[in-house]
N, C-alpha and C. Protein backbone atom coordinates (compact mmCIF):
# COMPACT_ATOMS: atom_id res chain seq x y z
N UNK A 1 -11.20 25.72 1.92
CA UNK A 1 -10.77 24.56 2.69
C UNK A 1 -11.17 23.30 1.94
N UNK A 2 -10.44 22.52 1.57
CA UNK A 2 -10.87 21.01 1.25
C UNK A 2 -11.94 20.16 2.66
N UNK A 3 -12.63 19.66 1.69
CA UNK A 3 -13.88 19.05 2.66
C UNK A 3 -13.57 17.70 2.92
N UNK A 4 -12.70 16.99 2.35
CA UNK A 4 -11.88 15.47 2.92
C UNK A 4 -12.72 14.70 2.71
N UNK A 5 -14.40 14.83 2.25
CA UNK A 5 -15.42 13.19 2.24
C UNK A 5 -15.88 13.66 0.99
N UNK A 6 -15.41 15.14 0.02
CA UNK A 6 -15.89 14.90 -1.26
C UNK A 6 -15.07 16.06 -2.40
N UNK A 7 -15.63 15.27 -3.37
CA UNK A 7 -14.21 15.80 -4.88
C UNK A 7 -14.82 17.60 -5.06
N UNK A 8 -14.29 18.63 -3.64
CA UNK A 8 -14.52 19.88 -3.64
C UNK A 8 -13.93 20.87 -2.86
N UNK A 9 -13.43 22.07 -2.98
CA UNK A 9 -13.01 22.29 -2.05
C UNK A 9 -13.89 23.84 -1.89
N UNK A 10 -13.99 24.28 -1.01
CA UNK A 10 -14.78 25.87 -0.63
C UNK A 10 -14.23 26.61 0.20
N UNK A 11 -14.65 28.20 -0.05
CA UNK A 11 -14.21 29.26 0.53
C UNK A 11 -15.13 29.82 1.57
N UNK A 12 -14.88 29.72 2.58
CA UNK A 12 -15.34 30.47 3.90
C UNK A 12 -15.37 31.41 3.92
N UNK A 13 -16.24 32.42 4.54
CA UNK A 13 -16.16 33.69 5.03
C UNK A 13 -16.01 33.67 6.17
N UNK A 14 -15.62 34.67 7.13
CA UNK A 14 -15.89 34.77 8.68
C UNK A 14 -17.22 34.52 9.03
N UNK A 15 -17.19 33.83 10.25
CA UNK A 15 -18.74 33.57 10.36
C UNK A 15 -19.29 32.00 9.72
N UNK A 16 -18.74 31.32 9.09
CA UNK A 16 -18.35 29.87 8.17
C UNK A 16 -19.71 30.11 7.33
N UNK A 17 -20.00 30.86 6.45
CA UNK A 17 -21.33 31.17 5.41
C UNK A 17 -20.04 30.70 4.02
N UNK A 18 -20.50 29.68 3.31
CA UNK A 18 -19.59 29.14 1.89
C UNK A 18 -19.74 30.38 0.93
N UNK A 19 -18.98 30.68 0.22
CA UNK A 19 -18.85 31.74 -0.47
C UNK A 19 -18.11 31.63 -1.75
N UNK A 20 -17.73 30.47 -2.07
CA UNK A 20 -17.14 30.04 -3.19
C UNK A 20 -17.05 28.41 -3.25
N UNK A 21 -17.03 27.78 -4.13
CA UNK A 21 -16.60 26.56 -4.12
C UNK A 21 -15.89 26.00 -6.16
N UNK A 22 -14.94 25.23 -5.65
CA UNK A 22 -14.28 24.42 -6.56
C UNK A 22 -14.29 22.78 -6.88
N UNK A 23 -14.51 22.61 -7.78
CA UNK A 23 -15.30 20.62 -8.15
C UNK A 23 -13.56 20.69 -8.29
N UNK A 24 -13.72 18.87 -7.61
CA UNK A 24 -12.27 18.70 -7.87
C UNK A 24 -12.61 17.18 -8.67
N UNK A 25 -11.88 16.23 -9.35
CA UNK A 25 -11.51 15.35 -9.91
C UNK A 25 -11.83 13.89 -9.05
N UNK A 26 -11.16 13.90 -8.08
CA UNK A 26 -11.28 13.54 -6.83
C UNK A 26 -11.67 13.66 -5.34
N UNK A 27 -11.59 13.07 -4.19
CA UNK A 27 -12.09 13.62 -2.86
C UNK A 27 -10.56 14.67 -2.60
N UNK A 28 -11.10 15.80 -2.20
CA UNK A 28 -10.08 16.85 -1.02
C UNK A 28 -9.69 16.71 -0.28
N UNK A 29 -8.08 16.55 -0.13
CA UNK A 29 -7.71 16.36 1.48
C UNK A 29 -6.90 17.71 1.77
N UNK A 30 -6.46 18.23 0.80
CA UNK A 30 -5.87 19.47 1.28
C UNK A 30 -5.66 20.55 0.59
N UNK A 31 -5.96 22.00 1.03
CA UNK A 31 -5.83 23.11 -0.46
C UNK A 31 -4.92 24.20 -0.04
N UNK A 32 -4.10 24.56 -0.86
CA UNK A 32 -2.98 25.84 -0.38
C UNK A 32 -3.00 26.67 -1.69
N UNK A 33 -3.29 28.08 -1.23
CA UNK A 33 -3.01 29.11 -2.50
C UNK A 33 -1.99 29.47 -2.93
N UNK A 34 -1.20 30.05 -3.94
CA UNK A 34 -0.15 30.18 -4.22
C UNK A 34 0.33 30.24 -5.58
N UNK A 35 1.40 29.91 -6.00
CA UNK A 35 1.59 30.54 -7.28
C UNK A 35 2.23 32.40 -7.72
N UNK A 36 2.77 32.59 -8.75
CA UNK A 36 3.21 33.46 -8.87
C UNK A 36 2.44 34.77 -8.82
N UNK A 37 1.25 34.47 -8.51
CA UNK A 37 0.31 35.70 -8.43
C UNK A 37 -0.90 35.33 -6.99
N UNK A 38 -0.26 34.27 -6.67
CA UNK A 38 -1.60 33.79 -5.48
C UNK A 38 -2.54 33.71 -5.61
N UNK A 39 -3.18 33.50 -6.82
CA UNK A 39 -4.45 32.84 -7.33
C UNK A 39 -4.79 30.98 -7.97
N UNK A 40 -3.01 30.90 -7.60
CA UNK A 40 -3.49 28.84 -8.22
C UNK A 40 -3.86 28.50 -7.26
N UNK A 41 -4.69 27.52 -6.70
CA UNK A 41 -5.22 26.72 -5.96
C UNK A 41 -4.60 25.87 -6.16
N UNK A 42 -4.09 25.00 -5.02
CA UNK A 42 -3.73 23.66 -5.00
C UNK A 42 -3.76 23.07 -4.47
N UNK A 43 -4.61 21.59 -4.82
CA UNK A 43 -5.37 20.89 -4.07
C UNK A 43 -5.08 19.55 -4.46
N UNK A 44 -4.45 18.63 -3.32
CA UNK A 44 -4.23 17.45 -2.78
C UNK A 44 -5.25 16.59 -3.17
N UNK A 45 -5.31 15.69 -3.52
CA UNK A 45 -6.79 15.15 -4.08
C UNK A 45 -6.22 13.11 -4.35
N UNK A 46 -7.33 12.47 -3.97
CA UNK A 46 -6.67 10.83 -4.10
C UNK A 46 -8.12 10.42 -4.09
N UNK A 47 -8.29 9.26 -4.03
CA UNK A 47 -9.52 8.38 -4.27
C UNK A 47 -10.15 7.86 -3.39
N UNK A 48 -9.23 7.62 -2.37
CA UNK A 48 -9.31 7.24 -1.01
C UNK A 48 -8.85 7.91 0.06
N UNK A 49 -9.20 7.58 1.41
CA UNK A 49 -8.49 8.04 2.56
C UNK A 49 -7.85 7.19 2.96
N UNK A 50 -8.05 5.72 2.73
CA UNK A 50 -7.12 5.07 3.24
C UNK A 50 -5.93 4.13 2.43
N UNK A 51 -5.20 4.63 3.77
CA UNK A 51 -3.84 4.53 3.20
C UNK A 51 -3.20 3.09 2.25
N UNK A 52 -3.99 1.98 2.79
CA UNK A 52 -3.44 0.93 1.91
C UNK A 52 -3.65 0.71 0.41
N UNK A 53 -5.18 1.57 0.61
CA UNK A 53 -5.82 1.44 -0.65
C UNK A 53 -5.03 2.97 -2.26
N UNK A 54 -4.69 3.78 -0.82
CA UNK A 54 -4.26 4.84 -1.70
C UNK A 54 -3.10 4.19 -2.41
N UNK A 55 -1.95 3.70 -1.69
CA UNK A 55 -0.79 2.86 -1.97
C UNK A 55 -0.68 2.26 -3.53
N UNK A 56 -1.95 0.83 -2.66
CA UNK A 56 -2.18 0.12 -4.48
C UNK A 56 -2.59 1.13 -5.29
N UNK A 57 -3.83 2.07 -5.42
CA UNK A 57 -4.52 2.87 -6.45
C UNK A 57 -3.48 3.37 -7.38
N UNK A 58 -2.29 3.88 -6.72
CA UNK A 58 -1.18 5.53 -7.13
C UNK A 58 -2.17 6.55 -7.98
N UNK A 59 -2.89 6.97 -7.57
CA UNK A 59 -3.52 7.88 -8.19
C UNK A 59 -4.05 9.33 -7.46
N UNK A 60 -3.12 9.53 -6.03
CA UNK A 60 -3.05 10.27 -5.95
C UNK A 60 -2.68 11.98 -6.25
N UNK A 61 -3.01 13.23 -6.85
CA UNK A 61 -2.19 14.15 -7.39
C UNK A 61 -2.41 15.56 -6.75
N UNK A 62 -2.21 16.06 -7.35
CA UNK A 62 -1.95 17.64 -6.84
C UNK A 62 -2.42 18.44 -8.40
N UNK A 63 -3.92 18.94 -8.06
CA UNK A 63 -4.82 19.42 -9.18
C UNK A 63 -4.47 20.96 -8.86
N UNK A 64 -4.65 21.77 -9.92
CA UNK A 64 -4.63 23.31 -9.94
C UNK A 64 -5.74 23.80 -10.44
N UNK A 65 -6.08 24.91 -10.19
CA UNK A 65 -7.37 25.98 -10.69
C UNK A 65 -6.81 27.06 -10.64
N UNK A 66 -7.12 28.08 -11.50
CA UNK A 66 -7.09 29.61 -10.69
C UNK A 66 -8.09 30.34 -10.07
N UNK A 67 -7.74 30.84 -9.23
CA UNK A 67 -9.76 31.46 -8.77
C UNK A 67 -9.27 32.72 -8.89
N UNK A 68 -10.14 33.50 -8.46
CA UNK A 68 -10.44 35.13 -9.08
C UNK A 68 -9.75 35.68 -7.38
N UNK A 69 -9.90 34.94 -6.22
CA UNK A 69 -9.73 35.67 -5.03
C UNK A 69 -8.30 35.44 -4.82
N UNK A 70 -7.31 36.86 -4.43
CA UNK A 70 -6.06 36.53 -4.69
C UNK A 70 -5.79 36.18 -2.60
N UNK A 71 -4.87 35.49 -2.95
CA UNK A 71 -4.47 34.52 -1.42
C UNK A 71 -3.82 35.39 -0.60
N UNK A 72 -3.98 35.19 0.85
CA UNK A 72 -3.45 36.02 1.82
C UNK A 72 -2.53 35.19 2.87
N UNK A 73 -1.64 36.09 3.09
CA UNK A 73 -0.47 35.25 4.36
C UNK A 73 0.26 35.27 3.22
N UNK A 74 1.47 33.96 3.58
CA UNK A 74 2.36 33.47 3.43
C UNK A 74 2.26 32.00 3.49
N UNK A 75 2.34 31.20 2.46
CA UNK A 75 2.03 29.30 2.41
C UNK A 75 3.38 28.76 3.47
């Protein structure tokens, strides 16, 4: 799950015990697995939360990783 107040996002277990985590570039606002094998991470990432400031910045992007845990469901 992206943590939204810092440049990371982490993996939960049942029970919410962290069990993985990923440094991101920027603060996390949002992470979806996926990719042709369901191991890219992709994570929403900007400088700010707010919106005027994100606007002027443009430096919002969409960062990738691969992690080792392959993704479940459907995105």
């Amino acid at each position: 799950m992206a943590t939204a107040f810092a440049p990371r996002c982490v993996r939960v277990a049942e029970g919410g015990e962290v069990v993985g985590e990923v440094t991101t570039q920027k603060t996390t606002y949002a992470c979806m697995l996926g990719g042709p094998d369901r191991r890219t991470l992709f994570v929403c990432t900007a400088p700010t939360h707010v919106p005027a400031e994100t606007l002027v910045a443009r430096q919002g992007r969409i960062e990738t990783v691969t992690v080792d845990v392959l993704g479940a469901g459907w995105p």
